[in-house]
PDB file of N, CA and C in Angstrom:
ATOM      1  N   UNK A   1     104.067  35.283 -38.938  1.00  0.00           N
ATOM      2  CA  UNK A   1     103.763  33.908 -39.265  1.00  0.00           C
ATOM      3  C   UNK A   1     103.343  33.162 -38.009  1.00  0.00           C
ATOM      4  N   UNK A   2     101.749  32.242 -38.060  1.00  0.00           N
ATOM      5  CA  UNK A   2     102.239  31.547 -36.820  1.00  0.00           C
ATOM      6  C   UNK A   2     102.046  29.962 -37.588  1.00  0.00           C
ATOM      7  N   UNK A   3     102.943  29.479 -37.822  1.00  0.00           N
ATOM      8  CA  UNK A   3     103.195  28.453 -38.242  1.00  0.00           C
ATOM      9  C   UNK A   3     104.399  28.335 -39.215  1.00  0.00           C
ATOM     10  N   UNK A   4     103.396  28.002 -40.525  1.00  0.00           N
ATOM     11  CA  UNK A   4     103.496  28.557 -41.781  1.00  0.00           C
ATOM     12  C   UNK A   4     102.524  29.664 -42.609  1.00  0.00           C
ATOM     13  N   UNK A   5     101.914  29.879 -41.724  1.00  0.00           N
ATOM     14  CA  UNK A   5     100.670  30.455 -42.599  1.00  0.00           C
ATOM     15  C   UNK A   5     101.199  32.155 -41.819  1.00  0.00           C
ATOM     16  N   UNK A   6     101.092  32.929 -43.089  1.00  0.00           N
ATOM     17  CA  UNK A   6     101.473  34.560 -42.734  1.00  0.00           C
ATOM     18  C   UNK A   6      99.359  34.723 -42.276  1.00  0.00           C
ATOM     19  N   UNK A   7      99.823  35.648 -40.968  1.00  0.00           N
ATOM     20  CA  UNK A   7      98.466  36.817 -40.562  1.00  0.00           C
ATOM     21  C   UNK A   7      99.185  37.688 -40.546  1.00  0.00           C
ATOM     22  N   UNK A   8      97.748  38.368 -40.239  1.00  0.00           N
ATOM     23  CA  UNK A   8      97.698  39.806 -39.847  1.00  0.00           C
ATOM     24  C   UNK A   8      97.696  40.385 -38.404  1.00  0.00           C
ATOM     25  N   UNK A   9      98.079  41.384 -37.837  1.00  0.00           N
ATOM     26  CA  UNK A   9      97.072  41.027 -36.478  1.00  0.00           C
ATOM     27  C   UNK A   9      96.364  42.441 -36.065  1.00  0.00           C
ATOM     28  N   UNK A  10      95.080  42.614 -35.790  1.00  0.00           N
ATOM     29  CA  UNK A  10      94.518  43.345 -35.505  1.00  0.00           C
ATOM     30  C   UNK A  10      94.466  43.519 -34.083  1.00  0.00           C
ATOM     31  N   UNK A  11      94.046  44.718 -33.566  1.00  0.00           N
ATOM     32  CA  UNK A  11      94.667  44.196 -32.056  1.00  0.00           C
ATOM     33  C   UNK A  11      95.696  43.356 -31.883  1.00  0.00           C
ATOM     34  N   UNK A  12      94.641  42.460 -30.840  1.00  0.00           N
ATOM     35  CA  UNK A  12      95.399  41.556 -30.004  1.00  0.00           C
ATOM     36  C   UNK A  12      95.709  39.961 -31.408  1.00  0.00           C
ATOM     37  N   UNK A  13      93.954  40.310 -31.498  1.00  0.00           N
ATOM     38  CA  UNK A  13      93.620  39.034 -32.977  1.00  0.00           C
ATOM     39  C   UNK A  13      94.567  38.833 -34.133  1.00  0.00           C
ATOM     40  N   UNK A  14      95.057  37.860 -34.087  1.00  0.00           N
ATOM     41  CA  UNK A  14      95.964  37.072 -35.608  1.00  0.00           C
ATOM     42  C   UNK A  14      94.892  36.441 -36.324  1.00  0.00           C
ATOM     43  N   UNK A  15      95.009  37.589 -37.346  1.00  0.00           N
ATOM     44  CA  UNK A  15      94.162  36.820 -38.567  1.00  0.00           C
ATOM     45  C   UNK A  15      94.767  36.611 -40.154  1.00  0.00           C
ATOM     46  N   UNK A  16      94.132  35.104 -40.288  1.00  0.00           N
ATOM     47  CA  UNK A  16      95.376  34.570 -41.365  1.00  0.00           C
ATOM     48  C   UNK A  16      94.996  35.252 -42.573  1.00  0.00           C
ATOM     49  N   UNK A  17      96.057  35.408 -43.485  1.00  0.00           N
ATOM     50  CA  UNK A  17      96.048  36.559 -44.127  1.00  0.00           C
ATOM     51  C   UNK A  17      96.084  35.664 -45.704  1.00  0.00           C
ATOM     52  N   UNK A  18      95.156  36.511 -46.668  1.00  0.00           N
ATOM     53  CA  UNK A  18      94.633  35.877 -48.127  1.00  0.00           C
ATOM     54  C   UNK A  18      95.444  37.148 -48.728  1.00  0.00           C
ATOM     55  N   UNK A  19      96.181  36.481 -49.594  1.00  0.00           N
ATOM     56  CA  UNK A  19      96.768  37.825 -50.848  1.00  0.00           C
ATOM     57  C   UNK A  19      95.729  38.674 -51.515  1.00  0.00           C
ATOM     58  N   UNK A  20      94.430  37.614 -51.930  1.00  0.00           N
ATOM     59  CA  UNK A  20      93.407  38.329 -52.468  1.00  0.00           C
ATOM     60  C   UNK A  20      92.790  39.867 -51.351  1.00  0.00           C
ATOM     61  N   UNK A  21      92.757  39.509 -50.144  1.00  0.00           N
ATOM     62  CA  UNK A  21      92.321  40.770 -49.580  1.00  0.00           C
ATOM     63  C   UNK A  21      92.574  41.945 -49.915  1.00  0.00           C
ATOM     64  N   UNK A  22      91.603  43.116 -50.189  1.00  0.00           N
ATOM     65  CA  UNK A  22      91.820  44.309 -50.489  1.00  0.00           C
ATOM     66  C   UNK A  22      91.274  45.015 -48.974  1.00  0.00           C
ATOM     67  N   UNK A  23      92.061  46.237 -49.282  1.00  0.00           N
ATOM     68  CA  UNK A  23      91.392  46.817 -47.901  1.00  0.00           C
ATOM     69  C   UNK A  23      90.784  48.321 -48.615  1.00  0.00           C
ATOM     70  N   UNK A  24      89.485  49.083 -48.349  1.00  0.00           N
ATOM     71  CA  UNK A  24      89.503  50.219 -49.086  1.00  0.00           C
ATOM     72  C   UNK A  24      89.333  51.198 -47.949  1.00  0.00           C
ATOM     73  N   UNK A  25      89.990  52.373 -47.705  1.00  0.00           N
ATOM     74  CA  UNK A  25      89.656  53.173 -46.666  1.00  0.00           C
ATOM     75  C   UNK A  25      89.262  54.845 -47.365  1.00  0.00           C
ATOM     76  N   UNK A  26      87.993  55.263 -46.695  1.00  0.00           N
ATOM     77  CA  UNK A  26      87.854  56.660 -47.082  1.00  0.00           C
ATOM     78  C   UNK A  26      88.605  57.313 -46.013  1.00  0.00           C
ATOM     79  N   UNK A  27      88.375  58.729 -46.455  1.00  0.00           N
ATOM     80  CA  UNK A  27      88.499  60.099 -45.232  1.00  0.00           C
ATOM     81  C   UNK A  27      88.103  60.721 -45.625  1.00  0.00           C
ATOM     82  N   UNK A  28      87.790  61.854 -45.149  1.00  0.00           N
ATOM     83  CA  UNK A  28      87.340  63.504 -45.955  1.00  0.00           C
ATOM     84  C   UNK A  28      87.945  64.618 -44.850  1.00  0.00           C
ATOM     85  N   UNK A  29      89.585  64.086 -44.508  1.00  0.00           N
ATOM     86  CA  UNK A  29      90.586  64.307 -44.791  1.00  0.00           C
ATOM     87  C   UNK A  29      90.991  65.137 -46.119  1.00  0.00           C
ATOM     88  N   UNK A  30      91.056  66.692 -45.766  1.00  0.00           N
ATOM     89  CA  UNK A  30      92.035  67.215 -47.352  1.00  0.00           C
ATOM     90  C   UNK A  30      93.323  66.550 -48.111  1.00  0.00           C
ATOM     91  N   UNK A  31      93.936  66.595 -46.888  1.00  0.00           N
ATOM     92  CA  UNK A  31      95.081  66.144 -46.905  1.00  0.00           C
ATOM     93  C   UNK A  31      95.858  64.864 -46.287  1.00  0.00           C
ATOM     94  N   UNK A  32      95.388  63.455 -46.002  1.00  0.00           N
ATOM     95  CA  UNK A  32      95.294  62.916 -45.125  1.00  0.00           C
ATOM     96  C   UNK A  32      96.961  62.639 -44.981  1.00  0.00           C
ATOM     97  N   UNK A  33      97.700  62.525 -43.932  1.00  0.00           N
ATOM     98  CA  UNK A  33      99.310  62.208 -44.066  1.00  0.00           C
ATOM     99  C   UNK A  33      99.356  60.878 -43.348  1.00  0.00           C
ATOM    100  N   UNK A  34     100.890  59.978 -44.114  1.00  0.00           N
ATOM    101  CA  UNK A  34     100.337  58.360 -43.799  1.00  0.00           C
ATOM    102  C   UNK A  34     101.985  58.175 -43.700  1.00  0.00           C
ATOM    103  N   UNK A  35     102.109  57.595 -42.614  1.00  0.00           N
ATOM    104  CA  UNK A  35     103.926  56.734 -42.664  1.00  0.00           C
ATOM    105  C   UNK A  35     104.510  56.501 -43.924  1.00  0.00           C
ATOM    106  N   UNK A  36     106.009  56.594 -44.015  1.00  0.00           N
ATOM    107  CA  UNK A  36     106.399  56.190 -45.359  1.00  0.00           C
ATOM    108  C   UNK A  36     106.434  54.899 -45.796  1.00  0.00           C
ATOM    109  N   UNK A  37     106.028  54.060 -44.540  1.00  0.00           N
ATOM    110  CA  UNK A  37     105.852  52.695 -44.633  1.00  0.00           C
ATOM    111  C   UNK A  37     104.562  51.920 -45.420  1.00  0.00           C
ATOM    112  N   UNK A  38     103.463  52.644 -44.534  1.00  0.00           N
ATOM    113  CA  UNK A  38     101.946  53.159 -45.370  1.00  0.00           C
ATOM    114  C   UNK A  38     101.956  53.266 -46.647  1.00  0.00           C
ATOM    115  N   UNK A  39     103.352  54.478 -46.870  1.00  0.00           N
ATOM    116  CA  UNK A  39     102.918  54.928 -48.213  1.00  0.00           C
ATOM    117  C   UNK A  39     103.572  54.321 -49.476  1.00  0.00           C
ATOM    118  N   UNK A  40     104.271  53.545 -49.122  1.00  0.00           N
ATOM    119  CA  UNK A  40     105.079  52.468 -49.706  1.00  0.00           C
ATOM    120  C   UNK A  40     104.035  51.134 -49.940  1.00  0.00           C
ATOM    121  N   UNK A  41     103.221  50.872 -49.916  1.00  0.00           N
ATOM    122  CA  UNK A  41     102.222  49.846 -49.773  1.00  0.00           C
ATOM    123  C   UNK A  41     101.251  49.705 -50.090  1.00  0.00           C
ATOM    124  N   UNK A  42     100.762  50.965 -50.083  1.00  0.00           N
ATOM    125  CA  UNK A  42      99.425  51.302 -50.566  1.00  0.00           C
ATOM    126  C   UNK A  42      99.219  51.512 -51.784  1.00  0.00           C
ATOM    127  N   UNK A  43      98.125  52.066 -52.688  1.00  0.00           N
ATOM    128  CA  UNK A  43      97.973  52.761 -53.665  1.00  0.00           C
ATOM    129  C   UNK A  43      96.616  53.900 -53.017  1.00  0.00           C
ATOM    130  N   UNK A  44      97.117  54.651 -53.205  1.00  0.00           N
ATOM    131  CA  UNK A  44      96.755  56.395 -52.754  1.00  0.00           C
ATOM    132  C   UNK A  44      95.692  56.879 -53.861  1.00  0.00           C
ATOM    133  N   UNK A  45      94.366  56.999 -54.116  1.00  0.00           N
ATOM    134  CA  UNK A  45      93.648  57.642 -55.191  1.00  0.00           C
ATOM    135  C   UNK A  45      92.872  58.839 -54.604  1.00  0.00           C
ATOM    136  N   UNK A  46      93.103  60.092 -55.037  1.00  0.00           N
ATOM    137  CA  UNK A  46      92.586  61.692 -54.936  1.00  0.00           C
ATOM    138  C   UNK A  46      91.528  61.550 -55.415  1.00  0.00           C
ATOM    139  N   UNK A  47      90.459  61.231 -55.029  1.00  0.00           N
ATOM    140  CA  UNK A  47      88.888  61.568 -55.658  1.00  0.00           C
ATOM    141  C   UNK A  47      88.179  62.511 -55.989  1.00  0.00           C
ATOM    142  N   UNK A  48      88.888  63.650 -55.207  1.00  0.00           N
ATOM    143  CA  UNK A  48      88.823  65.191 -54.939  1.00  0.00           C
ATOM    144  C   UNK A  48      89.123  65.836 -56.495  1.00  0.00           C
ATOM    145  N   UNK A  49      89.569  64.973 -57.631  1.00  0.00           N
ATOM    146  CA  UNK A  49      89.757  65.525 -58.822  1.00  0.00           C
ATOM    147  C   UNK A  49      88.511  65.165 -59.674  1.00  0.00           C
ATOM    148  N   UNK A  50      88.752  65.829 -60.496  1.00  0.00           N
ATOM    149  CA  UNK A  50      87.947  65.474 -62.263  1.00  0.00           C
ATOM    150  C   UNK A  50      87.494  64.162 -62.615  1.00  0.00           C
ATOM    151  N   UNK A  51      86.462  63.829 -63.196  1.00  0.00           N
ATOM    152  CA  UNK A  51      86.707  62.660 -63.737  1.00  0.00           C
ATOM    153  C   UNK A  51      87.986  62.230 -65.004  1.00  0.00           C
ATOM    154  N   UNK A  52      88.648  63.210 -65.712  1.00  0.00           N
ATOM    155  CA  UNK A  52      89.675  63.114 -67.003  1.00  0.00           C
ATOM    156  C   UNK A  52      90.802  63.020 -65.761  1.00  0.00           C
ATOM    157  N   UNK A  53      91.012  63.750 -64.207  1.00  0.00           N
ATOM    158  CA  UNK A  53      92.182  63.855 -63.478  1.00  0.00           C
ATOM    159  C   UNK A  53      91.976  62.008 -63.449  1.00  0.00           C
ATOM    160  N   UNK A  54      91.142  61.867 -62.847  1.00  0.00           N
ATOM    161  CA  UNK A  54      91.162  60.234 -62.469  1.00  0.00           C
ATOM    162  C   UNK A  54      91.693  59.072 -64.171  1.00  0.00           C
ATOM    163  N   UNK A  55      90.745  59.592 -64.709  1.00  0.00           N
ATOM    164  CA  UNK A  55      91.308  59.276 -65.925  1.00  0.00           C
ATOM    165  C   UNK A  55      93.061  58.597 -66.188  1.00  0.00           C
ATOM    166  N   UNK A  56      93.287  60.068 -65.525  1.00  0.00           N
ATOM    167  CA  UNK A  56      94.910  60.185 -66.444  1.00  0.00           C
ATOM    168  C   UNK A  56      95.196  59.389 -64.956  1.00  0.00           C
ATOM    169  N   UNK A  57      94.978  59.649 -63.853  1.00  0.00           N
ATOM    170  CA  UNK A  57      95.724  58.863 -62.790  1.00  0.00           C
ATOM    171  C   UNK A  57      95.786  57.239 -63.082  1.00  0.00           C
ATOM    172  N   UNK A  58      94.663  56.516 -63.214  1.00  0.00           N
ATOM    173  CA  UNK A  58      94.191  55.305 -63.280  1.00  0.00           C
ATOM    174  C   UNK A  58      94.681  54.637 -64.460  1.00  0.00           C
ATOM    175  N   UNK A  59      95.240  55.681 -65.591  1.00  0.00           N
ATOM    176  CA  UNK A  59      95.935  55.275 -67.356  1.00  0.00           C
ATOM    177  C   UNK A  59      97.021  55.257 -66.559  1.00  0.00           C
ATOM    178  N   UNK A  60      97.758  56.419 -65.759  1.00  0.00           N
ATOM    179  CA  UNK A  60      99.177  56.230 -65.131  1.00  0.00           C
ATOM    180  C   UNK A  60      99.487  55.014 -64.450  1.00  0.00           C
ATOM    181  N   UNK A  61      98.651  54.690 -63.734  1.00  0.00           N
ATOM    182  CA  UNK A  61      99.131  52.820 -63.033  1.00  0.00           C
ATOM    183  C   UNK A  61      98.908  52.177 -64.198  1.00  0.00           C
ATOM    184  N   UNK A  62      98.347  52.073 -64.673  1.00  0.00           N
ATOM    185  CA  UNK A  62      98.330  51.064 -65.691  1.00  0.00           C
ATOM    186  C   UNK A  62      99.642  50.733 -66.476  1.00  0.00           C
ATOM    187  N   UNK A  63      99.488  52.185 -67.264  1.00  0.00           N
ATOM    188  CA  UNK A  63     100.778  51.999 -67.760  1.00  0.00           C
ATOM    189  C   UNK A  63     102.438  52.121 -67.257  1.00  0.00           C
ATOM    190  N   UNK A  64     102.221  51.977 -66.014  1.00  0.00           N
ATOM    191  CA  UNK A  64     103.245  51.998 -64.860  1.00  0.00           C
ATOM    192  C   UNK A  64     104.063  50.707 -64.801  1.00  0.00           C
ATOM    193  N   UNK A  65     102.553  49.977 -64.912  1.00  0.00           N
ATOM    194  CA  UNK A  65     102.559  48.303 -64.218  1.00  0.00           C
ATOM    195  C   UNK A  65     102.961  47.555 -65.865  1.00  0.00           C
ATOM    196  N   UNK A  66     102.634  48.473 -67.169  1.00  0.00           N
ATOM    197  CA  UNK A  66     102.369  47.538 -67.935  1.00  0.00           C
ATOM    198  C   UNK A  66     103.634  47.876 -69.182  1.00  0.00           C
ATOM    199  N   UNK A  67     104.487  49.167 -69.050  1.00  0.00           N
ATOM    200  CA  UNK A  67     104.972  49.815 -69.190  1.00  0.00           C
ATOM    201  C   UNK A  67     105.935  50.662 -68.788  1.00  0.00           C
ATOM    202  N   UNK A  68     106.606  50.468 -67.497  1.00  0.00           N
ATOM    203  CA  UNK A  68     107.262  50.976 -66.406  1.00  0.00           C
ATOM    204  C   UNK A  68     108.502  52.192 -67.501  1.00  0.00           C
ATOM    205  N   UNK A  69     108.723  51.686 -68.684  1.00  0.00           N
ATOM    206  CA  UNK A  69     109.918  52.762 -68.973  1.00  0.00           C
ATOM    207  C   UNK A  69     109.064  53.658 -69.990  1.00  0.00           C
ATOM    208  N   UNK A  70     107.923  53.601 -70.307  1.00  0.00           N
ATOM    209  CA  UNK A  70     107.328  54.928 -70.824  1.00  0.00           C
ATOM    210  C   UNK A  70     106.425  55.658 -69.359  1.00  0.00           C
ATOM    211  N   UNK A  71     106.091  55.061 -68.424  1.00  0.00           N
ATOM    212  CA  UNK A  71     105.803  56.002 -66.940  1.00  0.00           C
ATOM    213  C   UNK A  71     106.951  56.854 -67.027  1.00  0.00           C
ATOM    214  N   UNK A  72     108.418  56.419 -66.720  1.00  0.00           N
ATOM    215  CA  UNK A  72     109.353  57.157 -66.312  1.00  0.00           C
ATOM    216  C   UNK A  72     109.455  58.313 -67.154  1.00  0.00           C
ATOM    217  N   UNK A  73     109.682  57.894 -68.407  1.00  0.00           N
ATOM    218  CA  UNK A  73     109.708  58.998 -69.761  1.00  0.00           C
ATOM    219  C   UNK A  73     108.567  60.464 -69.481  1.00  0.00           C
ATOM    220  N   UNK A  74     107.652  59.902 -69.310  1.00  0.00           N
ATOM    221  CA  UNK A  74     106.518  60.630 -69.766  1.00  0.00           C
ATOM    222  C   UNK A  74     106.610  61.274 -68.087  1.00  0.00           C
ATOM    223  N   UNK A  75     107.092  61.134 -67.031  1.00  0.00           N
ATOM    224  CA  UNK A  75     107.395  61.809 -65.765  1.00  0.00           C
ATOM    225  C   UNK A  75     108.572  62.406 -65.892  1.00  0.00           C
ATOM    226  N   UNK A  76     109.531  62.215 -66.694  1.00  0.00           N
ATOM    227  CA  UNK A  76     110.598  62.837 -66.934  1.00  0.00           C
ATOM    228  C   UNK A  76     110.369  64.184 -67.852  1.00  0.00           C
ATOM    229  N   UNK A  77     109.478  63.884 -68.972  1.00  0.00           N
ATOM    230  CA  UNK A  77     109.396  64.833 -69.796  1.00  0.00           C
ATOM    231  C   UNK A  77     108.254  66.111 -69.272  1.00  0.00           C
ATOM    232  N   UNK A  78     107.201  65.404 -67.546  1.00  0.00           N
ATOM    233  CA  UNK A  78     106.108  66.372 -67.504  1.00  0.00           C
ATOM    234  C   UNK A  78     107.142  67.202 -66.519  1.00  0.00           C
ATOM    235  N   UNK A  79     108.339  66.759 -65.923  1.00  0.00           N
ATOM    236  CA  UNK A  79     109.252  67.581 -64.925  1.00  0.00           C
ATOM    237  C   UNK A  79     109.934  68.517 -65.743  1.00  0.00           C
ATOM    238  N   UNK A  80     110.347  68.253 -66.651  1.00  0.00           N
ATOM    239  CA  UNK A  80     111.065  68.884 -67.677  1.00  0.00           C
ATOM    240  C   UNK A  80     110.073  70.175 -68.002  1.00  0.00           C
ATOM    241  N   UNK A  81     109.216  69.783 -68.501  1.00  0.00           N
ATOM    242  CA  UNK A  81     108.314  70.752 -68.912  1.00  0.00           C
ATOM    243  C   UNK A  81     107.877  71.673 -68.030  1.00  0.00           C
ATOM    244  N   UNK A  82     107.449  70.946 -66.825  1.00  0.00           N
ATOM    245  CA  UNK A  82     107.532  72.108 -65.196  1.00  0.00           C
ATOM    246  C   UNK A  82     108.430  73.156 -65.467  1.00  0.00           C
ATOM    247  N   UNK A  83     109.835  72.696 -65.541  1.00  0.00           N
ATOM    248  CA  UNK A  83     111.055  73.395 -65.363  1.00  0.00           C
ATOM    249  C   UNK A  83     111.537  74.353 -66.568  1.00  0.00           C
ATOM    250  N   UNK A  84     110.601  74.119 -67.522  1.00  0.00           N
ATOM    251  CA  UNK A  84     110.768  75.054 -68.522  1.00  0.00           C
ATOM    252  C   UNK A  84     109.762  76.238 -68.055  1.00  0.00           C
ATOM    253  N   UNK A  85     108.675  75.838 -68.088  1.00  0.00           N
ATOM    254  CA  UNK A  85     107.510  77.029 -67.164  1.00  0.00           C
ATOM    255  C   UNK A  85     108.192  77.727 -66.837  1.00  0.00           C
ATOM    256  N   UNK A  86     108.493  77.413 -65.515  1.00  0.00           N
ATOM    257  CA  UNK A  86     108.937  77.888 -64.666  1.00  0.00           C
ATOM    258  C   UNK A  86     110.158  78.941 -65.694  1.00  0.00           C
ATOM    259  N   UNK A  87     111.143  78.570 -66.070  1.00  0.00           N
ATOM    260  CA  UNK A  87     112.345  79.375 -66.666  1.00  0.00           C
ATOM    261  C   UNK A  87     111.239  80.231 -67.435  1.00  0.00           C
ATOM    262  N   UNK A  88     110.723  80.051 -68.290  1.00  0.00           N
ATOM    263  CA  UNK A  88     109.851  81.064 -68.716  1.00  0.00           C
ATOM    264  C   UNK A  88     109.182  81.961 -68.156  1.00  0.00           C
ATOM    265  N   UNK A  89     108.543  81.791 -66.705  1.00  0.00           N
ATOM    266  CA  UNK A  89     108.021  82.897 -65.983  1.00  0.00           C
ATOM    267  C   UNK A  89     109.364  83.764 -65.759  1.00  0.00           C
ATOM    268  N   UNK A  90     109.891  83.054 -64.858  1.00  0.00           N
ATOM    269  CA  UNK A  90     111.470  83.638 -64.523  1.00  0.00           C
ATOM    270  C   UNK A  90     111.884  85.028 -65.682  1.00  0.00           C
ATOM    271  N   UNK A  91     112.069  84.598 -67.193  1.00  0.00           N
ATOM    272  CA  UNK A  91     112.278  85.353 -67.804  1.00  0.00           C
ATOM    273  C   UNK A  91     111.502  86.281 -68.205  1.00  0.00           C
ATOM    274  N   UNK A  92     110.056  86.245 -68.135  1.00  0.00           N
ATOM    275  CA  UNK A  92     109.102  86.851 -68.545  1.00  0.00           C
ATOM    276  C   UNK A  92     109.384  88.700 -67.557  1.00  0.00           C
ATOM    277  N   UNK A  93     109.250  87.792 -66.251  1.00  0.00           N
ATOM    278  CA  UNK A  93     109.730  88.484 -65.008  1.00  0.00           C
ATOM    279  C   UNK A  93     110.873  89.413 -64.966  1.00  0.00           C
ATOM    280  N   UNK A  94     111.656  88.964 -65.791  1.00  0.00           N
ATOM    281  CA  UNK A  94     112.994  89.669 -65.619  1.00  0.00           C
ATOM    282  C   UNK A  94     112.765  90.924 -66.890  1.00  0.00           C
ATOM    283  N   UNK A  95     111.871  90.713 -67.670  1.00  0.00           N
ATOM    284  CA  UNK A  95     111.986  91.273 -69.144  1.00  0.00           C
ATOM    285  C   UNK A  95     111.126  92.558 -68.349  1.00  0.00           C
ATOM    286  N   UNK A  96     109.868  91.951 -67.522  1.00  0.00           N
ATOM    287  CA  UNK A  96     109.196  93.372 -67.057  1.00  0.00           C
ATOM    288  C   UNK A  96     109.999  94.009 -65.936  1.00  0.00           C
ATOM    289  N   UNK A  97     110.551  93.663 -65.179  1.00  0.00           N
ATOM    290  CA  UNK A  97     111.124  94.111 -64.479  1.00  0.00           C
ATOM    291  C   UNK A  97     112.456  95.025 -64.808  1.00  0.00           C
ATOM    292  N   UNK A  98     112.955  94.947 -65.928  1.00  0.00           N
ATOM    293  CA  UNK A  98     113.565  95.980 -66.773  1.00  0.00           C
ATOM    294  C   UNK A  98     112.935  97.032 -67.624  1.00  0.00           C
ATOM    295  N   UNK A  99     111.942  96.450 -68.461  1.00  0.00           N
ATOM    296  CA  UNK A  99     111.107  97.735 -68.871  1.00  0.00           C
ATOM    297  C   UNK A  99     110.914  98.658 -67.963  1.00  0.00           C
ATOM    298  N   UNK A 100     110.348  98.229 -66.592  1.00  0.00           N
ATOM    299  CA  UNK A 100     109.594  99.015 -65.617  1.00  0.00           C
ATOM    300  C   UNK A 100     111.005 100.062 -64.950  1.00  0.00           C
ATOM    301  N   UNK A 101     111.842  99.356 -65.098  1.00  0.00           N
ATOM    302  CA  UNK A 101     113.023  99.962 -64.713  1.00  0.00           C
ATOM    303  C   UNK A 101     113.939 101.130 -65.658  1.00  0.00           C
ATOM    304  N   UNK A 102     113.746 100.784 -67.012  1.00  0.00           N
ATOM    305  CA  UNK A 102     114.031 102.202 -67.741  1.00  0.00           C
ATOM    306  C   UNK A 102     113.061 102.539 -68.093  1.00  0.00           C
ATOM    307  N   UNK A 103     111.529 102.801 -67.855  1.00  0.00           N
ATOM    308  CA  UNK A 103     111.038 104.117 -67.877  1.00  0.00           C
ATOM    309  C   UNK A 103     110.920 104.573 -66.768  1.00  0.00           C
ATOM    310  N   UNK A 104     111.504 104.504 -65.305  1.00  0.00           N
ATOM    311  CA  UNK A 104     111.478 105.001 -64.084  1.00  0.00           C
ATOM    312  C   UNK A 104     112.733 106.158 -64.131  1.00  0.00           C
TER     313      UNK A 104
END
């Protein structure tokens, strides 16, 4: 703050700061890695996907912002579902890995 009025400061420069400001930054960066402070602040978009990936990303804020307890649900239920995969390979794995084992 230098007054009342919140800036920014670039460098050395204090510049007074509008809520409306957006800031947009590229990279072509694979992977670009950003402070947890950064990443707490920002909103992060992968361009590197699909147009339906962007899709579903850009429906996900939405309904984040507009909807916050069906985001959680529907992240709860795609972890869930991970974790079933997963138990399913697991078992799949275990089933060949016994066949292979009594006809040896």
């Amino acid at each position: 703050l230098i007054g009342s009025t919140p800036h920014i400061r670039i460098g050395d420069n204090p510049i007074p700061y509008d809520p409306n400001f957006k800031l947009y930054i590229t990279t072509k960066l694979p992977n670009p890695r950003y402070t947890p402070e950064t990443s707490v602040t920002v909103t992060l978009l992968n361009f590197f996907i699909t147009p339906t990936g962007l899709e579903d990303q850009l429906l996900g804020k939405v309904v984040e912002r507009e909807r916050a307890d069906l985001e959680k649900l529907k992240r709860e239920l795609t972890e869930s579902n991970a974790a079933k995969i997963r138990e399913l390979k697991d078992l799949q794995d275990n089933i060949l890995e016994r066949l292979q084992d009594e006809k040896g």
